[in-house]
C-alpha atoms as a PDB file:
ATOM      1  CA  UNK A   1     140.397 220.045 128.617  1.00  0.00           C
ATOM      2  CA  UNK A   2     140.344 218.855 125.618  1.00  0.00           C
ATOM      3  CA  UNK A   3     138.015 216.627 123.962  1.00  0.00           C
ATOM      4  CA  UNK A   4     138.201 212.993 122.823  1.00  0.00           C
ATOM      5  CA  UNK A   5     137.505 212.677 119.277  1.00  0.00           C
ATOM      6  CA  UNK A   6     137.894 209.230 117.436  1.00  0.00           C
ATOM      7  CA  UNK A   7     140.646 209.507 113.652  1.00  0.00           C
ATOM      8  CA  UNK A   8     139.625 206.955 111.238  1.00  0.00           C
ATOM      9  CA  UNK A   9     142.524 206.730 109.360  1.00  0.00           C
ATOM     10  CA  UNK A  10     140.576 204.826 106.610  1.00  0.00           C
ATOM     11  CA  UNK A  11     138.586 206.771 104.443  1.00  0.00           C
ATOM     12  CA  UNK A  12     134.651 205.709 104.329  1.00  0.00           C
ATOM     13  CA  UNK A  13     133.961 207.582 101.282  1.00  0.00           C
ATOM     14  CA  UNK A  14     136.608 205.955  98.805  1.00  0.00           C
ATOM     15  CA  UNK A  15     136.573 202.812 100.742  1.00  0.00           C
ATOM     16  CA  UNK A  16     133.221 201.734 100.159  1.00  0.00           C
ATOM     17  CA  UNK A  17     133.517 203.432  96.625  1.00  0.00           C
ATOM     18  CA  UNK A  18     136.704 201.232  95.692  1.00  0.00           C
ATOM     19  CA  UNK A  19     136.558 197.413  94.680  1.00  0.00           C
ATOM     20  CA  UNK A  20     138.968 195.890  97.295  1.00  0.00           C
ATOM     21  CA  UNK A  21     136.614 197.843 100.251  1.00  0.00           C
ATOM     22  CA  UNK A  22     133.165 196.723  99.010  1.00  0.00           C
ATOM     23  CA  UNK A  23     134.792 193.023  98.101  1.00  0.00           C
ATOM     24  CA  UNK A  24     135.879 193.042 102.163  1.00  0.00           C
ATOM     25  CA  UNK A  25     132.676 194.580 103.439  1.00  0.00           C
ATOM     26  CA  UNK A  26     130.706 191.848 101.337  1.00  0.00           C
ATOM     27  CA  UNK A  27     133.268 189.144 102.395  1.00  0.00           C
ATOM     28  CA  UNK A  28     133.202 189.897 106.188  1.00  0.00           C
ATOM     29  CA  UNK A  29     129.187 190.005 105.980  1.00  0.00           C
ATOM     30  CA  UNK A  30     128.851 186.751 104.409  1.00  0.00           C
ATOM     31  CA  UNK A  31     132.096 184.884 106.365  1.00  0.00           C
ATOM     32  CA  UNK A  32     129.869 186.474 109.250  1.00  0.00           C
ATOM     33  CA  UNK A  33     126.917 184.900 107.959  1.00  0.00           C
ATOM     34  CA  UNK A  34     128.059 181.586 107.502  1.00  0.00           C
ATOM     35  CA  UNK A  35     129.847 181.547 111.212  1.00  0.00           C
ATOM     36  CA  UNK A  36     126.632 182.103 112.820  1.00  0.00           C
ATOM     37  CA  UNK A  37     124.383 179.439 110.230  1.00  0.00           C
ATOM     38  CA  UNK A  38     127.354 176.736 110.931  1.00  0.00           C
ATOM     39  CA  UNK A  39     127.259 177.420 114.748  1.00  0.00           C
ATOM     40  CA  UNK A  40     123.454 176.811 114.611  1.00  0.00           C
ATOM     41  CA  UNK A  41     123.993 173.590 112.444  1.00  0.00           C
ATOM     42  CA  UNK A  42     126.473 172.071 115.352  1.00  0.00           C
ATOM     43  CA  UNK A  43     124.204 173.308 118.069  1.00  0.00           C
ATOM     44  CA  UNK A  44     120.782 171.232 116.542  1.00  0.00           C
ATOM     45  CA  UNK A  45     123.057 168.480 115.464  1.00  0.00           C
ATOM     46  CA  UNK A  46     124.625 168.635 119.908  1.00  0.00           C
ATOM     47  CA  UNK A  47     120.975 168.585 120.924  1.00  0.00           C
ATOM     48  CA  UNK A  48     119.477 166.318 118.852  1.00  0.00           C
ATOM     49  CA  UNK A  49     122.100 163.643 119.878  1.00  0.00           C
ATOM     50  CA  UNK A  50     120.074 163.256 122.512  1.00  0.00           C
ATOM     51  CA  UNK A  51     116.740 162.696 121.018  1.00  0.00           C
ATOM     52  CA  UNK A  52     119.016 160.049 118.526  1.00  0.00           C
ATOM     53  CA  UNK A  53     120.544 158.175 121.997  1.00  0.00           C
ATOM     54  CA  UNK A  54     116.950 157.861 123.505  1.00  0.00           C
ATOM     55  CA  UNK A  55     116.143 156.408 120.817  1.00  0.00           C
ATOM     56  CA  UNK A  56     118.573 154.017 119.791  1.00  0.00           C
ATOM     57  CA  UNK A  57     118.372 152.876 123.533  1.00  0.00           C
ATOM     58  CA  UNK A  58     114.531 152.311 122.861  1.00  0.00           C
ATOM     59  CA  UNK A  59     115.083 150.238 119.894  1.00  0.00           C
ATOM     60  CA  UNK A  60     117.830 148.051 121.443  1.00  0.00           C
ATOM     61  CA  UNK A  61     115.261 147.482 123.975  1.00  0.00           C
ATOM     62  CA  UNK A  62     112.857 146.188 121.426  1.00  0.00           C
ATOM     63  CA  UNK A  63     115.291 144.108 120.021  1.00  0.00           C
ATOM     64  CA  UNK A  64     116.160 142.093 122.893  1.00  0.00           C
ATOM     65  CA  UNK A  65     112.499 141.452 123.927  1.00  0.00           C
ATOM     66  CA  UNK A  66     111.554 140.741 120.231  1.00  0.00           C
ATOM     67  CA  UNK A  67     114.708 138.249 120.370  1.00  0.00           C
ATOM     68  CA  UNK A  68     113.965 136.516 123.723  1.00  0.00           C
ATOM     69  CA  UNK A  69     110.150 136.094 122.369  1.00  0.00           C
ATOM     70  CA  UNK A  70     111.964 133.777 119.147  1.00  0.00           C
ATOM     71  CA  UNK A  71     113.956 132.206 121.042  1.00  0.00           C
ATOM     72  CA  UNK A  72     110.900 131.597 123.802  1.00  0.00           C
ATOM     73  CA  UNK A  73     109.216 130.302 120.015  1.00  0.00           C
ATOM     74  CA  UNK A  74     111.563 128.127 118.612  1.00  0.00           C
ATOM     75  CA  UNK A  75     111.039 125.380 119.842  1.00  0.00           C
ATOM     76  CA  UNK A  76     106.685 125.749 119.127  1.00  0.00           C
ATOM     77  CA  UNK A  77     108.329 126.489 115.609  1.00  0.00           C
ATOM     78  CA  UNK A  78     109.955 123.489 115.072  1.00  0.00           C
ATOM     79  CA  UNK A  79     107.252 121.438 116.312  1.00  0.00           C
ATOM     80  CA  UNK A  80     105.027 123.196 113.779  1.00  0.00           C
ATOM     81  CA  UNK A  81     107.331 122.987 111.427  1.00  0.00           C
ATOM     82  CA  UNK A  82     107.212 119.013 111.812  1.00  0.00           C
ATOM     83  CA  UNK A  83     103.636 118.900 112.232  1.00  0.00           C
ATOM     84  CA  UNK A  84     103.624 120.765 108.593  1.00  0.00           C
ATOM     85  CA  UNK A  85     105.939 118.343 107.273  1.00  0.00           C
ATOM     86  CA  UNK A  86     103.809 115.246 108.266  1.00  0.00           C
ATOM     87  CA  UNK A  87     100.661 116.656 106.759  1.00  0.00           C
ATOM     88  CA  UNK A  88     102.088 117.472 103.968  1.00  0.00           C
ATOM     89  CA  UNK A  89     103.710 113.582 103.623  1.00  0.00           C
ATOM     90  CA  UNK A  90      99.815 112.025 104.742  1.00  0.00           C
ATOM     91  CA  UNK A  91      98.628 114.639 101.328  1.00  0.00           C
ATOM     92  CA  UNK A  92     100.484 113.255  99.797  1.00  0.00           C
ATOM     93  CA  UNK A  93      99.622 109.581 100.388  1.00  0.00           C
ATOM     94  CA  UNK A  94      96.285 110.345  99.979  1.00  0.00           C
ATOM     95  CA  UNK A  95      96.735 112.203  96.718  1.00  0.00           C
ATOM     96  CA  UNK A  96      97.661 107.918  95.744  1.00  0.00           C
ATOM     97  CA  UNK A  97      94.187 107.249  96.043  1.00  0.00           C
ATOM     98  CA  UNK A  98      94.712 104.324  94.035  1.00  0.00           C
ATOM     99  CA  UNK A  99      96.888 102.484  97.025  1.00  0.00           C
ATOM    100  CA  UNK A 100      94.567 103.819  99.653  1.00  0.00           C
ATOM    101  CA  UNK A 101      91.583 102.184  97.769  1.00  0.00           C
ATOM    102  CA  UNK A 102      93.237  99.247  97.176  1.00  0.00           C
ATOM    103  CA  UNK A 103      94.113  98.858 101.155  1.00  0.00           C
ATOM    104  CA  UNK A 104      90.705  99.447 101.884  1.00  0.00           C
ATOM    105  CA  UNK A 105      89.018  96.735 100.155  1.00  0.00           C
ATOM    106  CA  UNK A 106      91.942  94.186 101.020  1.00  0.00           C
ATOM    107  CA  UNK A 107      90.991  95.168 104.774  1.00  0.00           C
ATOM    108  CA  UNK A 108      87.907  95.404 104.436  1.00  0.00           C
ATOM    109  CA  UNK A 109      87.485  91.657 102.996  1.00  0.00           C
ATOM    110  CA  UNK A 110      89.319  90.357 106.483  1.00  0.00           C
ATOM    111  CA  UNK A 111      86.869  87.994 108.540  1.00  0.00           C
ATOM    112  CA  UNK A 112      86.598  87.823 112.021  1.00  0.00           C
ATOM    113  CA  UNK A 113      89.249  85.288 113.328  1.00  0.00           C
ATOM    114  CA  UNK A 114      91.953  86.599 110.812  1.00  0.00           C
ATOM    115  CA  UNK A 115      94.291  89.420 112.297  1.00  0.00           C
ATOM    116  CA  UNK A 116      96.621  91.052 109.623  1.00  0.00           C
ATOM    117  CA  UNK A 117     100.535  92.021 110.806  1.00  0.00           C
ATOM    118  CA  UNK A 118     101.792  93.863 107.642  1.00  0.00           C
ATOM    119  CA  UNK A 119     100.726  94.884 104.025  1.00  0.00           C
ATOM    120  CA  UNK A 120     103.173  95.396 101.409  1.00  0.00           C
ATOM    121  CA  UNK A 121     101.625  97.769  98.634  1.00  0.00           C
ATOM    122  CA  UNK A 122     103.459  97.286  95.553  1.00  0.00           C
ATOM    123  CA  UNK A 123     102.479  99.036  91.519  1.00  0.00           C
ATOM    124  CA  UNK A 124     100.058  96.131  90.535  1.00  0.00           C
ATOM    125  CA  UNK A 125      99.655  93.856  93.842  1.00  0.00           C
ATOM    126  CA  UNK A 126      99.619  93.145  97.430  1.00  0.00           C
ATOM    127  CA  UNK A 127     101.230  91.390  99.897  1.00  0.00           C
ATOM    128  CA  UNK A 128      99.205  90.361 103.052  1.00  0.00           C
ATOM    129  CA  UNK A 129     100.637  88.747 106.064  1.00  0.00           C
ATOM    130  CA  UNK A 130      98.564  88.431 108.630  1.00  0.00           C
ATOM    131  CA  UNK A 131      97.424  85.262 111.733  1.00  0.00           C
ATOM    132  CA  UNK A 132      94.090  83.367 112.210  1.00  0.00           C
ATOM    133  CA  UNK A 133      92.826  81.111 114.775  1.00  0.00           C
ATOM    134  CA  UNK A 134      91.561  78.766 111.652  1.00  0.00           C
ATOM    135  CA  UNK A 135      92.412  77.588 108.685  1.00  0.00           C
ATOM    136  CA  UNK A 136      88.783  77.959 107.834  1.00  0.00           C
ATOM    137  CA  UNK A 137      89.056  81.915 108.423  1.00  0.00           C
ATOM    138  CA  UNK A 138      92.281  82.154 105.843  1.00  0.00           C
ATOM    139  CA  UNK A 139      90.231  80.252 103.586  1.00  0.00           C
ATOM    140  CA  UNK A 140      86.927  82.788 103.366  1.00  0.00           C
ATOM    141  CA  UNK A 141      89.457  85.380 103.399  1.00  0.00           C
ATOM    142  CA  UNK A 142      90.985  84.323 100.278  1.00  0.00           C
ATOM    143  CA  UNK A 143      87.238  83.209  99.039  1.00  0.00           C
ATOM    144  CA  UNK A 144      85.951  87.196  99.881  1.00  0.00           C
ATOM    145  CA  UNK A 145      89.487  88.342  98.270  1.00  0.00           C
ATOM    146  CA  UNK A 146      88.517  86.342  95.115  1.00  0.00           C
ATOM    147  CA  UNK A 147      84.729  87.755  94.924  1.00  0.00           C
ATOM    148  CA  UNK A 148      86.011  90.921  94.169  1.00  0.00           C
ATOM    149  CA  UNK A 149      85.977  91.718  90.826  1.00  0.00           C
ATOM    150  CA  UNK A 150      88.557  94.923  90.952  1.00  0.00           C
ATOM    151  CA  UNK A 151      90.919  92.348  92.152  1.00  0.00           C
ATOM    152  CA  UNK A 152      92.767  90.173  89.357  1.00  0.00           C
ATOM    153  CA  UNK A 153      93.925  87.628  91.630  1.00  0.00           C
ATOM    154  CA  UNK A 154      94.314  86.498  95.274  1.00  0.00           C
ATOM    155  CA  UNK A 155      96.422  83.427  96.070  1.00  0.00           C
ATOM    156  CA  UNK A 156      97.660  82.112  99.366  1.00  0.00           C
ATOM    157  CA  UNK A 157     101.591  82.189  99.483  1.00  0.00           C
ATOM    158  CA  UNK A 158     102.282  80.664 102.325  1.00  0.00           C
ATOM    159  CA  UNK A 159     101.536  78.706 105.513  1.00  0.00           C
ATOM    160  CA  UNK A 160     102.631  77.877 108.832  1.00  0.00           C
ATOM    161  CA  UNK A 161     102.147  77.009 112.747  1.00  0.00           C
ATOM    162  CA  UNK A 162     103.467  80.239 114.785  1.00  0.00           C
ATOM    163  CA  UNK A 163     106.172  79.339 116.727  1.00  0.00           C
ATOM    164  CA  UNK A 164     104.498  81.286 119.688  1.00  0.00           C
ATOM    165  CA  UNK A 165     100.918  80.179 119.585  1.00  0.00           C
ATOM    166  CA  UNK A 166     100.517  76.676 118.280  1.00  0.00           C
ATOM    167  CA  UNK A 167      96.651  77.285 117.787  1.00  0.00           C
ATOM    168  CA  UNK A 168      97.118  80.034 115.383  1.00  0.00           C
ATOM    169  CA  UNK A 169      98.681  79.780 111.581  1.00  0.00           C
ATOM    170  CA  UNK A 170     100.797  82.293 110.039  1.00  0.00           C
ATOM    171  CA  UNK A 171      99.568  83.164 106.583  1.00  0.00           C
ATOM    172  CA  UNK A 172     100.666  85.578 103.120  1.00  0.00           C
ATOM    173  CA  UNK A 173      98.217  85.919 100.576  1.00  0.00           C
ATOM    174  CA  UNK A 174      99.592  87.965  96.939  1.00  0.00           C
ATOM    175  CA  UNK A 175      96.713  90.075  95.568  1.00  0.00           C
ATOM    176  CA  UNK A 176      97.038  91.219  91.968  1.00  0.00           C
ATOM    177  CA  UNK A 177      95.322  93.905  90.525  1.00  0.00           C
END
């Protein structure tokens, strides 16, 4: 019987000696190579799609509760937001401390019987409207508006009955400054 012998029909000797064989054997090595590198690139990038979807599902999550909480917010915001914008308006005011001086005394000159309805602050005076039971209470007022030597003037406008109370008068004193 006889035996099996393998033929290689390809010489190994002056293969790997010529050019064209070691440019192959290098070739086929390397192509080999790079197969088996690119392969393990897909493979991590296949399993760590995964990881990447867990994630992204986590932060979606957090999204929609972080959104629902502003939302739940808003409307505390805006009241804040208001609240901010009133203070800031009353600062302002009372940066004029000039005005707010000015109102001061003017009030605090009113006598008992006298009831003010509306002050008119103007650049360099006053304009007081106010009631009293007496005509003797309008005239202290004016006489304690007078007295007060940051004031320029005071000098009653006007008079008259109210047309709803017959016992009280209806008054406007100008105050200059």
């Amino acid at each position: 019987m006889p035996k099996n012998k393998s033929i290689n029909l390809l010489p190994q000797e002056e293969f790997d000696v010529s050019i064209l064989g070691r440019t192959l054997k290098w070739a086929m090595g390397t192509f080999r190579i790079i197969v088996i590198v690119t392969e393990m690139i897909v493979m991590a990038a296949f399993m760590s799609r995964f990881w990447l979807d867990a994630q992204n599902s986590d932060l979606s999550n957090a999204i929609k509760i972080k959104s629902a909480q502003v939302s739940a917010m808003a409307k505390t915001e805006k009241d804040f937001r208001s609240v901010q914008s009133k203070l800031n308006i009353v600062q302002q005011i009372s940066a004029a401390t000039p005005y707010s001086q000015r109102i001061d005394t003017v009030v605090s000159k009113t006598p008992p019987e006298v009831t003010l309805t509306s002050i008119s602050v103007l650049d360099d005076s006053i304009l007081i409207r106010g009631l009293s039971s007496s005509e003797l209470g309008i005239a202290q007022y004016v006489a304690n508006l007078k007295a007060d030597s940051s004031l320029a003037s005071a000098d009653l406008e006007q008079t008259n009955s109210s047309e709803n109370n017959a016992a009280q008068t209806i008054f406007s004193i100008k105050v200059t400054y």
